[in-house]
C-alpha atoms as a PDB file:
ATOM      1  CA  UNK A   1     -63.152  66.927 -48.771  1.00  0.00           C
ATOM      2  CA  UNK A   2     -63.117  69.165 -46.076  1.00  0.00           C
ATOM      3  CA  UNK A   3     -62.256  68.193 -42.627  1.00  0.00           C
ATOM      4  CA  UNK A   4     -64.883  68.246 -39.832  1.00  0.00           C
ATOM      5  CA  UNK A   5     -62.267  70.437 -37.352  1.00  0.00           C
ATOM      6  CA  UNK A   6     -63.450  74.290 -37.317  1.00  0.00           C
ATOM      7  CA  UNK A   7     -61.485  77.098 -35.341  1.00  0.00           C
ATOM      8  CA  UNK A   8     -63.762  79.752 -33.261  1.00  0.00           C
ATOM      9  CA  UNK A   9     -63.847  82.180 -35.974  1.00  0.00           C
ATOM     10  CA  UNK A  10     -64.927  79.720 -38.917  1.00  0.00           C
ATOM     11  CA  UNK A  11     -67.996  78.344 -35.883  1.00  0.00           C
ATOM     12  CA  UNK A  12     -68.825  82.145 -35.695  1.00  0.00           C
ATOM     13  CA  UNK A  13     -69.435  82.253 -39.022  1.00  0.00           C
ATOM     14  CA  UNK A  14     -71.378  79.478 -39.241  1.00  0.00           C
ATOM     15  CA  UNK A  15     -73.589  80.076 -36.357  1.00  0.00           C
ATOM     16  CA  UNK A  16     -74.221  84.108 -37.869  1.00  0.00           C
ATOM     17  CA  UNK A  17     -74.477  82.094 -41.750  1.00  0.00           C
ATOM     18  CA  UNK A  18     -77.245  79.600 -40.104  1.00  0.00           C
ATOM     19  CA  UNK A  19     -79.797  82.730 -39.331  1.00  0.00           C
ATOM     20  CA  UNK A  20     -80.113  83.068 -42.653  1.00  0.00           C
ATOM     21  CA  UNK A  21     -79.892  79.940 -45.012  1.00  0.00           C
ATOM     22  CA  UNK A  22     -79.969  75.730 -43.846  1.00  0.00           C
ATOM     23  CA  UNK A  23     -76.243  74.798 -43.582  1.00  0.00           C
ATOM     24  CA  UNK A  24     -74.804  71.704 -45.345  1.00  0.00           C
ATOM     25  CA  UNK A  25     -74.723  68.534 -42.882  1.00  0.00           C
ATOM     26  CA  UNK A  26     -70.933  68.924 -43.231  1.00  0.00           C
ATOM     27  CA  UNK A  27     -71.431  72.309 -41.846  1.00  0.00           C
ATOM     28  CA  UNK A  28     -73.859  71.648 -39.172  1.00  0.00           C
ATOM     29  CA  UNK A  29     -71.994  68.207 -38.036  1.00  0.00           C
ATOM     30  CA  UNK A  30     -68.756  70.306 -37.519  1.00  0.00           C
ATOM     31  CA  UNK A  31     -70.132  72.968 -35.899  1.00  0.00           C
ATOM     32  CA  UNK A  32     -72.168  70.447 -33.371  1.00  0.00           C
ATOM     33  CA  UNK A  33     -68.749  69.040 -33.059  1.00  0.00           C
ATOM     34  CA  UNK A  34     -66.481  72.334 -32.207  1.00  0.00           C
ATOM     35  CA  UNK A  35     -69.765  73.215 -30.105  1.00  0.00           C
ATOM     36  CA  UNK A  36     -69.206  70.321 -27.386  1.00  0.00           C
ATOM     37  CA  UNK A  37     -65.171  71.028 -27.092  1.00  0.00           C
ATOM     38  CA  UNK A  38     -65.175  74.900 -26.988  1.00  0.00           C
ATOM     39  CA  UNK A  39     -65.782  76.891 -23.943  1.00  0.00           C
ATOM     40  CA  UNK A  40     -66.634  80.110 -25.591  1.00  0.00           C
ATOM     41  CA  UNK A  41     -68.451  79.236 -28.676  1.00  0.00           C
ATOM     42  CA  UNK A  42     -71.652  77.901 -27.160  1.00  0.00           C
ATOM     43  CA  UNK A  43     -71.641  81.212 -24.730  1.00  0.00           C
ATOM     44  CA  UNK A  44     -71.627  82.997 -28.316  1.00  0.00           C
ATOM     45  CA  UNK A  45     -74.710  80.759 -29.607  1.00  0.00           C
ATOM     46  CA  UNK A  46     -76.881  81.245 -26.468  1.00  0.00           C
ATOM     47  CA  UNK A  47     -75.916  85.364 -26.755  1.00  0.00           C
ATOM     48  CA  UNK A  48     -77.309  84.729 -30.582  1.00  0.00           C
ATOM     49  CA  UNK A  49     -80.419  82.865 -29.295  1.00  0.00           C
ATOM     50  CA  UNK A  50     -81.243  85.370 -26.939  1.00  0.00           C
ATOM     51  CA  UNK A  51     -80.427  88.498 -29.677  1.00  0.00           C
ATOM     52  CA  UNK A  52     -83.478  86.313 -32.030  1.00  0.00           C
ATOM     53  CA  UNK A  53     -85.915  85.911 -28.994  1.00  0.00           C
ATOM     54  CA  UNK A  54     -85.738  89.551 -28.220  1.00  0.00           C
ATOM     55  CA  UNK A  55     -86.151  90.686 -32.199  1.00  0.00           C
ATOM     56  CA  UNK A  56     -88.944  88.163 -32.639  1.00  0.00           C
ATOM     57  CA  UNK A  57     -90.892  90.126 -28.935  1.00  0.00           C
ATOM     58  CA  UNK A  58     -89.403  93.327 -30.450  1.00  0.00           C
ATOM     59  CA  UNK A  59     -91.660  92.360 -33.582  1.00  0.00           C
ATOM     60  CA  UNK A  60     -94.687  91.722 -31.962  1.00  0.00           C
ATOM     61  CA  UNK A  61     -94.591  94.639 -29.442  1.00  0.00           C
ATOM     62  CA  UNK A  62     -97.986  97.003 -29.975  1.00  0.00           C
ATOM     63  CA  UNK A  63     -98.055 100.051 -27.638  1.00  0.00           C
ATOM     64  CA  UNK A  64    -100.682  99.992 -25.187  1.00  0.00           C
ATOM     65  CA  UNK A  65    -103.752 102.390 -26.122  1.00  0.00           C
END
């Protein structure tokens, strides 16, 4: 069994693997967990947030006749 402790880099590659497919509750429990004692991470998944808000606008955007 895998332990629920997760450096920066393994939380960055959960929060970039997450886009893309559901994570395991393992997954998502440690990376809630490294989320509320890290300073930096969270800064990184707000930046993320923020990247996916401006795609999904980017997406919609129809030039003006």
């Amino acid at each position: 069994m895998m332990p629920l402790t997760r450096t920066c880099k393994e939380a960055t590659l959960l929060m970039v693997a997450r886009e893309d497919r559901k994570l395991e509750w393992r997954n998502r429990l440690a990376l809630r967990l490294h989320l509320l004692v890290c300073k930096a991470c969270p800064r990184f998944a707000r930046q993320m947030l923020g990247m996916r808000n401006q795609l999904k606008a980017w997406r919609g955007y129809t030039t003006p006749d």
